[in-house]
Protein backbone atom coordinates (compact mmCIF):
# COMPACT_ATOMS: atom_id res chain seq x y z
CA UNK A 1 -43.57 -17.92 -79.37
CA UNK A 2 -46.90 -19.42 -77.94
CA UNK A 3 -49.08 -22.22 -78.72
CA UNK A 4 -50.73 -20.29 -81.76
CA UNK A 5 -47.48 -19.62 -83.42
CA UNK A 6 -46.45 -23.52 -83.82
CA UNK A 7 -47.04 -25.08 -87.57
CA UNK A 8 -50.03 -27.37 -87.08
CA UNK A 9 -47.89 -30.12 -89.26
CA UNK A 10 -44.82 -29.40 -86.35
CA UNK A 11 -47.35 -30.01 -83.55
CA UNK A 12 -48.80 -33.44 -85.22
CA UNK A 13 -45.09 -34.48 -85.32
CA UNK A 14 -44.40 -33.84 -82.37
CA UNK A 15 -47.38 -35.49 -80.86
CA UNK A 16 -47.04 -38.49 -82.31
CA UNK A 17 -43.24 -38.55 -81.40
CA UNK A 18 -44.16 -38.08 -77.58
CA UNK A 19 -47.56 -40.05 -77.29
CA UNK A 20 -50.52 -40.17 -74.85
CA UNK A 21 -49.25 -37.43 -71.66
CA UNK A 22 -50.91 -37.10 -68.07
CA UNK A 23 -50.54 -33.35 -67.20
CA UNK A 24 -49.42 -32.85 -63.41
CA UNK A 25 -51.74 -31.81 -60.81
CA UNK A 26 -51.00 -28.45 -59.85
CA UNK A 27 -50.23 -29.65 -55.91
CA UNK A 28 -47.73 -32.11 -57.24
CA UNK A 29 -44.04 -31.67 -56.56
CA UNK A 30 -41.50 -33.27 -58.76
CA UNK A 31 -38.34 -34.56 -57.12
CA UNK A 32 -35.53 -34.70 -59.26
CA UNK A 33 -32.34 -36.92 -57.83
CA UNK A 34 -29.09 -34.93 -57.14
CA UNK A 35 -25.68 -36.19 -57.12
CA UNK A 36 -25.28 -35.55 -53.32
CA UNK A 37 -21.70 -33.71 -53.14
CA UNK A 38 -18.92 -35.37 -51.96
CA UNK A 39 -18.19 -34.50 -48.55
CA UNK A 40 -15.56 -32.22 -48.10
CA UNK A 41 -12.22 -33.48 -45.58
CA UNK A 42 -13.00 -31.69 -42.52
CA UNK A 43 -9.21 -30.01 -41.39
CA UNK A 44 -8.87 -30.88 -37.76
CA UNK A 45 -5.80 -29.74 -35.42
CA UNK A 46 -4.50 -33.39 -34.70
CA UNK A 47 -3.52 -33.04 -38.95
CA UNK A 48 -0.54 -30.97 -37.94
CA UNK A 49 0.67 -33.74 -36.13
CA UNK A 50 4.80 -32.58 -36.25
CA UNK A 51 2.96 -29.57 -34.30
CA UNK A 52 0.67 -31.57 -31.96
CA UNK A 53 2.39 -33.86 -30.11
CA UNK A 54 1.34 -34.43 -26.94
CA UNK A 55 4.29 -36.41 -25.61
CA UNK A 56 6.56 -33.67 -26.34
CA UNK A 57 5.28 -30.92 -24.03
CA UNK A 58 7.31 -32.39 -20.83
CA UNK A 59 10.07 -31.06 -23.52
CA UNK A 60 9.79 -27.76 -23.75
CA UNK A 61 12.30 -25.84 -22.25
CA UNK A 62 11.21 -22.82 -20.06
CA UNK A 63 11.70 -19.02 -21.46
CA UNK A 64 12.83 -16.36 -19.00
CA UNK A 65 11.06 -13.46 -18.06
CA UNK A 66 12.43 -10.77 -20.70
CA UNK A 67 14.01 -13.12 -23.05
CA UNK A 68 13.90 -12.39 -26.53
CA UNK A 69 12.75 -14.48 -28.60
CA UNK A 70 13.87 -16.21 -32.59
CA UNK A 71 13.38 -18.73 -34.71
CA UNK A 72 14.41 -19.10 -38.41
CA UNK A 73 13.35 -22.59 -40.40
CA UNK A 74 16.02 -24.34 -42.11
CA UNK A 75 16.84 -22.80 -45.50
CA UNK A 76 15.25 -19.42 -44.70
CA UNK A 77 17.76 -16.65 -45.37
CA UNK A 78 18.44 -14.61 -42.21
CA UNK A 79 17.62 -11.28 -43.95
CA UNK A 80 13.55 -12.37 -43.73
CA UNK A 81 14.39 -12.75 -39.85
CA UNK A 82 16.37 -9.31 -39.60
CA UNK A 83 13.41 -7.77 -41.81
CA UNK A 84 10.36 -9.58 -39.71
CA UNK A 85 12.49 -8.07 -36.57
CA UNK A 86 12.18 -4.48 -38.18
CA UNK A 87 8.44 -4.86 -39.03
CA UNK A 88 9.10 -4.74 -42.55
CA UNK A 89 6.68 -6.95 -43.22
CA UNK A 90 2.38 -5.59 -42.31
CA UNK A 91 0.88 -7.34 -39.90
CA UNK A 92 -2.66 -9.26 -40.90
CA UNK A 93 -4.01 -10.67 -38.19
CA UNK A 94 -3.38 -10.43 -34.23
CA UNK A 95 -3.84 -12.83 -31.23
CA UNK A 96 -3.71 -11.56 -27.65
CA UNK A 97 -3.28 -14.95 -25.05
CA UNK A 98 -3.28 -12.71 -22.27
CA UNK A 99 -5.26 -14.78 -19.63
CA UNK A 100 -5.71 -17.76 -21.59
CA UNK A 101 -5.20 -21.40 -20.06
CA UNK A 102 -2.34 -23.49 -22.08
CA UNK A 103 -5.44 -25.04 -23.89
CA UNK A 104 -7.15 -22.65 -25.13
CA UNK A 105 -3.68 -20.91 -25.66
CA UNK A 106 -2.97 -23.25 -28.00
CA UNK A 107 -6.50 -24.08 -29.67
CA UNK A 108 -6.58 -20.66 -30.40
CA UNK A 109 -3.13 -20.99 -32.28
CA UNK A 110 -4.35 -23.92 -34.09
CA UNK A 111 -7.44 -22.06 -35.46
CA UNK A 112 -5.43 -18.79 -36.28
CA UNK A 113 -3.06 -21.01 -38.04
CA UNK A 114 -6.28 -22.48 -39.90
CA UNK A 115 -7.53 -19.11 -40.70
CA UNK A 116 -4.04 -17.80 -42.03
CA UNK A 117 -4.01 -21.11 -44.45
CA UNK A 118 -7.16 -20.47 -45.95
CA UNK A 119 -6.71 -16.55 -46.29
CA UNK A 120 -3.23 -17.35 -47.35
CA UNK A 121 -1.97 -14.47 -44.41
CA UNK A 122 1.33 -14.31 -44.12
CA UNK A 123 2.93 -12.09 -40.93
CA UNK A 124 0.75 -12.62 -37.51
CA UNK A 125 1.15 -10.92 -34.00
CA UNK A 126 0.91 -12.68 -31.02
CA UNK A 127 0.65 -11.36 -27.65
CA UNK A 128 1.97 -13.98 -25.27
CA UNK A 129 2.05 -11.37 -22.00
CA UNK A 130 5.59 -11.58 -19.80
CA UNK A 131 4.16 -14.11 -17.41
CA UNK A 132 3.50 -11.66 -14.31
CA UNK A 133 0.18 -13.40 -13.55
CA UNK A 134 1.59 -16.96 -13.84
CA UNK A 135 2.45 -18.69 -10.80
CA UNK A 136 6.57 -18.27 -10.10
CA UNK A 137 6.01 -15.03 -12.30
CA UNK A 138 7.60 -17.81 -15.02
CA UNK A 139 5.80 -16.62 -19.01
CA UNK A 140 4.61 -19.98 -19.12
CA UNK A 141 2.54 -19.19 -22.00
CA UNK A 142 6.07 -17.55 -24.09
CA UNK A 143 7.69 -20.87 -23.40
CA UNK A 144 4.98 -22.90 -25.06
CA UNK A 145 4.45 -20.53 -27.99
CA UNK A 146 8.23 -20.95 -28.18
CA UNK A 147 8.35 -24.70 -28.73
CA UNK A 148 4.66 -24.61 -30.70
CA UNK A 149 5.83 -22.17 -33.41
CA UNK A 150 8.92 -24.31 -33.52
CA UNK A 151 7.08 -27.26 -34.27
CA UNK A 152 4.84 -25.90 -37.00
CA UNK A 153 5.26 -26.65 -40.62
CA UNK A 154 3.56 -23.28 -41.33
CA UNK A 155 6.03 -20.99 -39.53
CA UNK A 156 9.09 -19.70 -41.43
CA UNK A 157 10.59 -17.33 -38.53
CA UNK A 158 9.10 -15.82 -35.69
CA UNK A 159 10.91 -13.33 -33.51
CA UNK A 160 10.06 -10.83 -30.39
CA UNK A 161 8.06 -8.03 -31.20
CA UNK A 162 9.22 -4.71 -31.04
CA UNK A 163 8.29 -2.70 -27.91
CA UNK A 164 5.58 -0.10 -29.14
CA UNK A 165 4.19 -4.10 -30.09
CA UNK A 166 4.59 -5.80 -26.55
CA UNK A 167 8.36 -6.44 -26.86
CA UNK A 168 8.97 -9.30 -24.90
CA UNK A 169 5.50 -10.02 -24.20
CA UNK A 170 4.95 -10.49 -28.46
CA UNK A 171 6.02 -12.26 -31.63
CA UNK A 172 5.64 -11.36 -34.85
CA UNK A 173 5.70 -14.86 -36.83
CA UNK A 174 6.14 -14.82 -40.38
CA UNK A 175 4.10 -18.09 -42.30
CA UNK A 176 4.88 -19.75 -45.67
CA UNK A 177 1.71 -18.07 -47.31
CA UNK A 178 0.89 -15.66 -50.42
């Protein structure tokens, strides 16, 4: 419809309903107001607080070279452990820690952990190595993955992976996603 089409009687009307206008320049810029959007809470590692605790690390017990590990949270049948220990269930994401400080060891838990809550991931593999670089030859980095998994509310069971997956030097940990 343009200008020509419009009822001369419609276009008094509507005239005298909207009064005297001042067309815009053509370099003007209108700025209309937003509702700014409420920031959104910002997840940060210190909210799994059961899992970051600072003053329990003198805590954790050490983890022999070899040892198997497992872990089953309370109430979780012990057929999903036998099953995660089989690889029954597929692996969807991986972390290898070989070389990694304790820090970054576990920052890089924490943001796997972040990554497998938002994708809603449920089986991991982690490569903790056996500990042959650490000093005493002790898997320093096993023992603290040990007590971390332990403390997080996401984990459901974790166990050692199989060996054509690191054996010893691996977990596969199973999460409370899907």
């Amino acid at each position: 419809m343009s200008a020509n089409d419009i009822d001369p009687e419609d276009a008094k009307l509507f005239r005298e309903q909207v009064g005297e206008v001042t067309p815009l320049k053509k370099t003007a810029s209108v700025q209309h107001e937003v509702d700014k959007p409420r920031p959104k809470r910002q997840e940060s590692p210190t909210d799994l607080k059961e899992f970051h605790r600072p003053e329990l690390e003198y805590q954790i017990p050490n983890v022999e070279f070899g040892e198997q590990l497992a872990y089953l949270a309370e109430g979780i049948s012990k057929k999903i452990l036998r099953d995660l220990r089989r690889g029954k269930f597929d692996i969807e994401a991986e972390l290898d820690m070989h070389g990694m400080t304790t820090l970054k060891a576990k920052q890089a838990l924490l943001r796997l952990l972040k990554i497998c809550r938002q994708d809603r991931l449920r089986c991991v593999h982690i490569i903790h190595g056996n500990g042959f670089r650490s000093e005493g030859q002790m898997p320093v980095l096993k023992s603290k993955l040990n007590h971390w998994l332990q403390q997080s509310p996401d984990v459901l069971a974790f166990c050692s992976a199989r060996d054509k997956d690191g054996g010893s030097g691996a977990v596969y940990v199973l999460l409370k996603y899907r």
